[in-house]
PDB file of N, CA and C in Angstrom:
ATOM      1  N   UNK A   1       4.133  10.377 -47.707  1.00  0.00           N
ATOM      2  CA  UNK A   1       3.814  10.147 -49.091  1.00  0.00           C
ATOM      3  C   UNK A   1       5.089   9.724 -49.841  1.00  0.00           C
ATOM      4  N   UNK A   2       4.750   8.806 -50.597  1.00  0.00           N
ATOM      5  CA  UNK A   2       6.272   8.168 -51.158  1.00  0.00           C
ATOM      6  C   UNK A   2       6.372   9.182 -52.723  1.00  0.00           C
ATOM      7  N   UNK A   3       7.364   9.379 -53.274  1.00  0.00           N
ATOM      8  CA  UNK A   3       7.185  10.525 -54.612  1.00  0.00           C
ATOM      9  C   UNK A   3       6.761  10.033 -55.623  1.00  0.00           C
ATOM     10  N   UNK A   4       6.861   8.484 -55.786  1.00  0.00           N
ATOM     11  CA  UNK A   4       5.898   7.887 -57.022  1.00  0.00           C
ATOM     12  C   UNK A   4       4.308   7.743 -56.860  1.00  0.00           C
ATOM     13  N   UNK A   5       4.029   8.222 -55.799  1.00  0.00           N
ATOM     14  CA  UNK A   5       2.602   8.844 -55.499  1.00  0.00           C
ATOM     15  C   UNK A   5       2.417   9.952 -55.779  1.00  0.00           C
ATOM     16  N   UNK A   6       3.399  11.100 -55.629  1.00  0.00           N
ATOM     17  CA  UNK A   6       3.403  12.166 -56.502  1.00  0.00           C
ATOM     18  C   UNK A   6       2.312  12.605 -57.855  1.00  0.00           C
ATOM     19  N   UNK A   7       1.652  12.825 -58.001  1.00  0.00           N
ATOM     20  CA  UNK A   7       0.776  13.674 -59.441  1.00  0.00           C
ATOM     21  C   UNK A   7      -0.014  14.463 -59.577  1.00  0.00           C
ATOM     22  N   UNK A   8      -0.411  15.523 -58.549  1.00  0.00           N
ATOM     23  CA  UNK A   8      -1.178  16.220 -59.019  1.00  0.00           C
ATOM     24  C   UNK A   8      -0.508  17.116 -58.946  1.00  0.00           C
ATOM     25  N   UNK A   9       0.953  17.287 -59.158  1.00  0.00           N
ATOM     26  CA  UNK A   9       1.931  18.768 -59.041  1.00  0.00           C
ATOM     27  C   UNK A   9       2.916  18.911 -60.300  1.00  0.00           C
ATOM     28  N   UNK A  10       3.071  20.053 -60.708  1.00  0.00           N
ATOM     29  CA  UNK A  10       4.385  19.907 -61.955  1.00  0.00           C
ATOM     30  C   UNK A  10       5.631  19.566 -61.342  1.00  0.00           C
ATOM     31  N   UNK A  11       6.623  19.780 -62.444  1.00  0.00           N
ATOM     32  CA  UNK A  11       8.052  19.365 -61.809  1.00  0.00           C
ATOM     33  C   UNK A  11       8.658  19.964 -62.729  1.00  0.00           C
ATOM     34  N   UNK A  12       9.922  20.917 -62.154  1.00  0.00           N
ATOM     35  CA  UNK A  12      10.702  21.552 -62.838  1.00  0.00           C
ATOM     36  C   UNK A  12      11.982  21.726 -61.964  1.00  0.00           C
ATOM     37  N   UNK A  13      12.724  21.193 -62.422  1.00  0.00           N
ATOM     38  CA  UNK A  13      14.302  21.012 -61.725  1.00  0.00           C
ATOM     39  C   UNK A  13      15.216  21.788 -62.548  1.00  0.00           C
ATOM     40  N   UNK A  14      16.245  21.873 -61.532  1.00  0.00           N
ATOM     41  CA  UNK A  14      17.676  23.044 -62.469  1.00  0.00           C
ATOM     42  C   UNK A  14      18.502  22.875 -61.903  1.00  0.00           C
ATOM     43  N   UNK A  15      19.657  22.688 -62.603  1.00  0.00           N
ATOM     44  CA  UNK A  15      20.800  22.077 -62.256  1.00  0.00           C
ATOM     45  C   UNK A  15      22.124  23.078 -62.969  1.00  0.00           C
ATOM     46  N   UNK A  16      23.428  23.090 -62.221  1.00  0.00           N
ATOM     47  CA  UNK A  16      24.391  24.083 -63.153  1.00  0.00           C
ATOM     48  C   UNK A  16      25.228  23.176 -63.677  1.00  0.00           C
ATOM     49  N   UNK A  17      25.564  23.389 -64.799  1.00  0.00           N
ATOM     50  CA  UNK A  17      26.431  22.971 -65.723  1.00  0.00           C
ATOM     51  C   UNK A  17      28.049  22.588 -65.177  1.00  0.00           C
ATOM     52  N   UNK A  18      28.510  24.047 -64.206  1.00  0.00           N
ATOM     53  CA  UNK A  18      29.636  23.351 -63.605  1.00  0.00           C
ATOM     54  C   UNK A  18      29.504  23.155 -61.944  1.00  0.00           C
ATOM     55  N   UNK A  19      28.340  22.554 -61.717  1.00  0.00           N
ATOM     56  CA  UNK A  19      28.186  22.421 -60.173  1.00  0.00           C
ATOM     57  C   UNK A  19      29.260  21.488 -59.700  1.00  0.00           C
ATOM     58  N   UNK A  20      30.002  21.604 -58.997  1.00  0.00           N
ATOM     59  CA  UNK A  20      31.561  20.948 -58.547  1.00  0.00           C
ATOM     60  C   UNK A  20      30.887  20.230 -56.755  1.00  0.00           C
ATOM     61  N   UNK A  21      29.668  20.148 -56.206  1.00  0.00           N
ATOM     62  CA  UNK A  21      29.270  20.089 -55.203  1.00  0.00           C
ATOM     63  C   UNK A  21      28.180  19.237 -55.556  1.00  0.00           C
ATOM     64  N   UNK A  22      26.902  18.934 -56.058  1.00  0.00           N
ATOM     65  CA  UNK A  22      26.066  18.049 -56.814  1.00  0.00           C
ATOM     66  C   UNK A  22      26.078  17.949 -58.250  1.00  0.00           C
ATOM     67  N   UNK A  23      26.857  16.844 -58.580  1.00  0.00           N
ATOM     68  CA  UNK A  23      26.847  16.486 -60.153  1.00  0.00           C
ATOM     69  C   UNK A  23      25.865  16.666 -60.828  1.00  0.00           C
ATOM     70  N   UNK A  24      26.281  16.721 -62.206  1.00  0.00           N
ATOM     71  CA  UNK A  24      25.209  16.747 -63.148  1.00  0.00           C
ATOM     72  C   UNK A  24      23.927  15.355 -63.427  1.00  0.00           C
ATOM     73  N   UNK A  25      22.751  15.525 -63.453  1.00  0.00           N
ATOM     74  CA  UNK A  25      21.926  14.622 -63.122  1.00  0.00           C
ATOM     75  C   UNK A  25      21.103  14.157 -61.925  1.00  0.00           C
ATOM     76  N   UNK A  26      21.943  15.085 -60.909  1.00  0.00           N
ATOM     77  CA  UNK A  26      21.083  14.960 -59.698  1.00  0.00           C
ATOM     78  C   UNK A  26      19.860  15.262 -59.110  1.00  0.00           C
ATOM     79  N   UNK A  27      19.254  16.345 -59.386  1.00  0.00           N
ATOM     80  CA  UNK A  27      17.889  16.879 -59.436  1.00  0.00           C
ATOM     81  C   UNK A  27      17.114  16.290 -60.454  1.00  0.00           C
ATOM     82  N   UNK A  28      17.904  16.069 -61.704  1.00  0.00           N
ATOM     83  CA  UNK A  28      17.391  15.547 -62.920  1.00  0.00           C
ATOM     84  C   UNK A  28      16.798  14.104 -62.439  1.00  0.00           C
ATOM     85  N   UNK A  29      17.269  13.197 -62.070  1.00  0.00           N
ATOM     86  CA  UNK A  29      16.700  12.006 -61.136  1.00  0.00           C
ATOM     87  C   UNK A  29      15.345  11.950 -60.606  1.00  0.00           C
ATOM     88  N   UNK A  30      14.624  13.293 -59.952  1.00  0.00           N
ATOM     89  CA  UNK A  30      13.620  13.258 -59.313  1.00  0.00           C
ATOM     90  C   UNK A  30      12.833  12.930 -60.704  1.00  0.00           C
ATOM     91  N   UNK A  31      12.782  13.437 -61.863  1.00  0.00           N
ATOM     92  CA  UNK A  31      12.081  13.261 -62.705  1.00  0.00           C
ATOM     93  C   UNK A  31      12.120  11.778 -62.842  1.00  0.00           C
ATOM     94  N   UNK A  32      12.223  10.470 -62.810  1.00  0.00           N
ATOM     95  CA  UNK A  32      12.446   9.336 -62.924  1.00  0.00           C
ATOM     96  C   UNK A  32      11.716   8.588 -61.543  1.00  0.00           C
ATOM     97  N   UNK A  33      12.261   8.825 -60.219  1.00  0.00           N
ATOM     98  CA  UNK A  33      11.603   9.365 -58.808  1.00  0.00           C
ATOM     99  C   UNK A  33      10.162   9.216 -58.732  1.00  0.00           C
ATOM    100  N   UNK A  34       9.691  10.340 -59.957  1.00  0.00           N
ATOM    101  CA  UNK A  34       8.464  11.189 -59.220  1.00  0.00           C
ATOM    102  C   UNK A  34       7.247  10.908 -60.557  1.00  0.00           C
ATOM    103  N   UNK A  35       7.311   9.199 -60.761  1.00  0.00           N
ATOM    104  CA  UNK A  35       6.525   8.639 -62.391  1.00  0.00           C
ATOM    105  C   UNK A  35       5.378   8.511 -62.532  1.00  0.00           C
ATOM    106  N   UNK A  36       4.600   8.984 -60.854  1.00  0.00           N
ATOM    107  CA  UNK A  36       3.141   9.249 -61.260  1.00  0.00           C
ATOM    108  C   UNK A  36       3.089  11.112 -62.351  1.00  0.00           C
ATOM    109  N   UNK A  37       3.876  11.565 -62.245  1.00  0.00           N
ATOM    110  CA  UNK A  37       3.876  12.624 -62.650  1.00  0.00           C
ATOM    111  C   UNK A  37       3.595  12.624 -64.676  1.00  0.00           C
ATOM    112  N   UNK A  38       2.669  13.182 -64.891  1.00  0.00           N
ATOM    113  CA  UNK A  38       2.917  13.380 -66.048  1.00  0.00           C
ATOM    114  C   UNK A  38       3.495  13.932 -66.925  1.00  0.00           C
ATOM    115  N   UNK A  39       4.410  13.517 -67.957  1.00  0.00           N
ATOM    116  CA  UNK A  39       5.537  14.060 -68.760  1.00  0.00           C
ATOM    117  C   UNK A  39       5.365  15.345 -69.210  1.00  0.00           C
ATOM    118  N   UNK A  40       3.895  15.836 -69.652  1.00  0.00           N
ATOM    119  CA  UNK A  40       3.706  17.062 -69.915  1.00  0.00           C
ATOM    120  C   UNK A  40       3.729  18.331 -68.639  1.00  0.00           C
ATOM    121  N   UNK A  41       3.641  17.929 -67.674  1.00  0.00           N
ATOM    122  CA  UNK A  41       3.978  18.444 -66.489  1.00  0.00           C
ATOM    123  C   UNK A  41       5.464  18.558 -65.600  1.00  0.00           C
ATOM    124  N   UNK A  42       6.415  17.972 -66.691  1.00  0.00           N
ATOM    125  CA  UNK A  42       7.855  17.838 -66.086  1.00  0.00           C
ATOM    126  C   UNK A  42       9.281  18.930 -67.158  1.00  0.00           C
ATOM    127  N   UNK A  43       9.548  19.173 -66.476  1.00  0.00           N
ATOM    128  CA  UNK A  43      10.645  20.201 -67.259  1.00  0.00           C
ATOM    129  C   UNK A  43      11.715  20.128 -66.225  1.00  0.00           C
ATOM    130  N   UNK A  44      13.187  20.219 -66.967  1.00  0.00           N
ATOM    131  CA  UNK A  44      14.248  20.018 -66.601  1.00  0.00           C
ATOM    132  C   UNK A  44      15.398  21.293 -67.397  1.00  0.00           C
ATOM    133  N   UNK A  45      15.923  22.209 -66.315  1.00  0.00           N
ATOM    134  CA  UNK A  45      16.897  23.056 -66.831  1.00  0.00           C
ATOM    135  C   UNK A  45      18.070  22.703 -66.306  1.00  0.00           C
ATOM    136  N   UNK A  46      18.925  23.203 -67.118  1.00  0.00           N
ATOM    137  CA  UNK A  46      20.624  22.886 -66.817  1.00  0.00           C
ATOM    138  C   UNK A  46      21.000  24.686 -67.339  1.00  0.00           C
ATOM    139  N   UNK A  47      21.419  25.092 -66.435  1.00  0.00           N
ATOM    140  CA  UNK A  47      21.859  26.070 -66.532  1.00  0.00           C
ATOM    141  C   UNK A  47      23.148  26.328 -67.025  1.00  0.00           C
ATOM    142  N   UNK A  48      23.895  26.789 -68.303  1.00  0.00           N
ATOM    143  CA  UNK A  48      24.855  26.940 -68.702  1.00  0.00           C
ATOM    144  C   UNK A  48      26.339  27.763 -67.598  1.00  0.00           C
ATOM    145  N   UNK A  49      27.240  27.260 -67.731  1.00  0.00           N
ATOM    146  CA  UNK A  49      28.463  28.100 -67.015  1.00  0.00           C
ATOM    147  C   UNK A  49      27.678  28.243 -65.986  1.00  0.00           C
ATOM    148  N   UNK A  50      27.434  27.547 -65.334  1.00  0.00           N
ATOM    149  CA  UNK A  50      26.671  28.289 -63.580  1.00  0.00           C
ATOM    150  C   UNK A  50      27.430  26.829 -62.892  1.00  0.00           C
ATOM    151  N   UNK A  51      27.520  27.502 -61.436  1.00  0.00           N
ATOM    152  CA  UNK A  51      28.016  26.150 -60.344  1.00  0.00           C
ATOM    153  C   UNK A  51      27.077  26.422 -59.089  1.00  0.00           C
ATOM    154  N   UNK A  52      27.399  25.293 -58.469  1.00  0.00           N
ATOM    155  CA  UNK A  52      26.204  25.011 -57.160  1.00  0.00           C
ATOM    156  C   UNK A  52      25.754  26.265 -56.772  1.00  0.00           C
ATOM    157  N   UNK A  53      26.298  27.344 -56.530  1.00  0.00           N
ATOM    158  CA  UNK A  53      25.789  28.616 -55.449  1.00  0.00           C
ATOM    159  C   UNK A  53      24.995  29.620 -56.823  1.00  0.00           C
ATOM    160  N   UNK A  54      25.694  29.360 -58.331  1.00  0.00           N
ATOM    161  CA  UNK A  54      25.266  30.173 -59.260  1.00  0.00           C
ATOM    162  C   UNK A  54      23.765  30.179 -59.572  1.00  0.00           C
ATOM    163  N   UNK A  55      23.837  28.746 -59.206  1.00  0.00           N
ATOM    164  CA  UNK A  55      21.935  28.522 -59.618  1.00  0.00           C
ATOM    165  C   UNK A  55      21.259  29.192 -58.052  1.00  0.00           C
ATOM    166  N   UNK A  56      21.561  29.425 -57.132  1.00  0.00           N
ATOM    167  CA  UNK A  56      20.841  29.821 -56.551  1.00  0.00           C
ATOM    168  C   UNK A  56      20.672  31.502 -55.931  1.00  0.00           C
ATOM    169  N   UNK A  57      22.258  32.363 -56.453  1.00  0.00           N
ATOM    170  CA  UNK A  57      22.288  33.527 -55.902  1.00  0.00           C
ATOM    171  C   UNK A  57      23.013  34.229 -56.573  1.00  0.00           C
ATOM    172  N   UNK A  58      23.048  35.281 -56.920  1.00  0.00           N
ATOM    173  CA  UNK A  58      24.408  36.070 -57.672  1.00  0.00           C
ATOM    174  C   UNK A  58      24.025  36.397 -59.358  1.00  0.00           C
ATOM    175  N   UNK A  59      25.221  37.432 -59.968  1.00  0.00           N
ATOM    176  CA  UNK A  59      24.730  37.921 -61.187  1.00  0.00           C
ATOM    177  C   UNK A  59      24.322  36.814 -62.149  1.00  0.00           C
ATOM    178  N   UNK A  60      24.823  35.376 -62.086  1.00  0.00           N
ATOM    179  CA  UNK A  60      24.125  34.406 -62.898  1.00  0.00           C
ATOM    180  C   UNK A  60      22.588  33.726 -62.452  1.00  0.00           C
ATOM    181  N   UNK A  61      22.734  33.752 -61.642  1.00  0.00           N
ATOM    182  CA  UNK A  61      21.414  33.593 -60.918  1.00  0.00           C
ATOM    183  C   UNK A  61      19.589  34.095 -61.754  1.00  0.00           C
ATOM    184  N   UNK A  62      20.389  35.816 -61.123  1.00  0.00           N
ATOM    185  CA  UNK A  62      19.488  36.474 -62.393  1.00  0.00           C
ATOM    186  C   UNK A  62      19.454  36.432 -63.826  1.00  0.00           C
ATOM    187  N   UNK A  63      20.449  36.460 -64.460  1.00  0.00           N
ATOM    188  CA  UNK A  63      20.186  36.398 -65.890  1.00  0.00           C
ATOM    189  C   UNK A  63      20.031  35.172 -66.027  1.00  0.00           C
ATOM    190  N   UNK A  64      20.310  33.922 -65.633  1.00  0.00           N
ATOM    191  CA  UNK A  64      19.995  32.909 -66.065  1.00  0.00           C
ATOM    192  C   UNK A  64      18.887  31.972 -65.891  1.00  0.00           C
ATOM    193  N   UNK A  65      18.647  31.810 -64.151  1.00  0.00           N
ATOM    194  CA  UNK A  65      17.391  31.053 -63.629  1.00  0.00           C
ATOM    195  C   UNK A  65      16.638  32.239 -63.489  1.00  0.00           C
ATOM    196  N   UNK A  66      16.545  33.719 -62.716  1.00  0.00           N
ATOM    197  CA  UNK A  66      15.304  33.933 -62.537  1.00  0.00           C
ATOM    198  C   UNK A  66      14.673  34.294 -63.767  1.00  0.00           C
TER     199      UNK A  66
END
C-alpha cells in the first residue's frame, strides 16, 4: 500500500524539540506523505526540551508524551 492511499486511519506524530539524531520536521513530513488522510484526523506534537530517546523513554517521556 503506498501512504497516499492511506485514509481510513488518524495520524498523530511527535517529534523532540532537541532531537540531535532526527531533525525537526521529520515525522512531521508523514503528514504531507499520507494526503488521502483527512486534516481533521491529523495532529502533530513537538515535544518541548525533549531529544531523540526523551520522546520515547525516561522522566520526560512521562510528563510530556505519555
Amino acid at each position: 500500500m503506498r501512504q497516499q492511499d492511506t485514509k481510513s486511519v488518524a495520524l498523530f506524530t511527535t517529534e523532540g524539540e532537541l532531537d540531535d539524531i532526527s531533525g525537526l520536521g521529520h515525522t512531521q513530513a508523514a503528514h504531507d506523505l499520507c494526503s488521502a488522510i483527512q486534516k481533521a484526523k491529523k495532529q502533530h506534537f513537538t515535544a518541548k526540551k525533549c531529544g531523540h530517546y526523551d520522546i520515547s523513554s525516561g522522566r520526560r517521556w512521562r510528563k510530556a508524551i505519555c
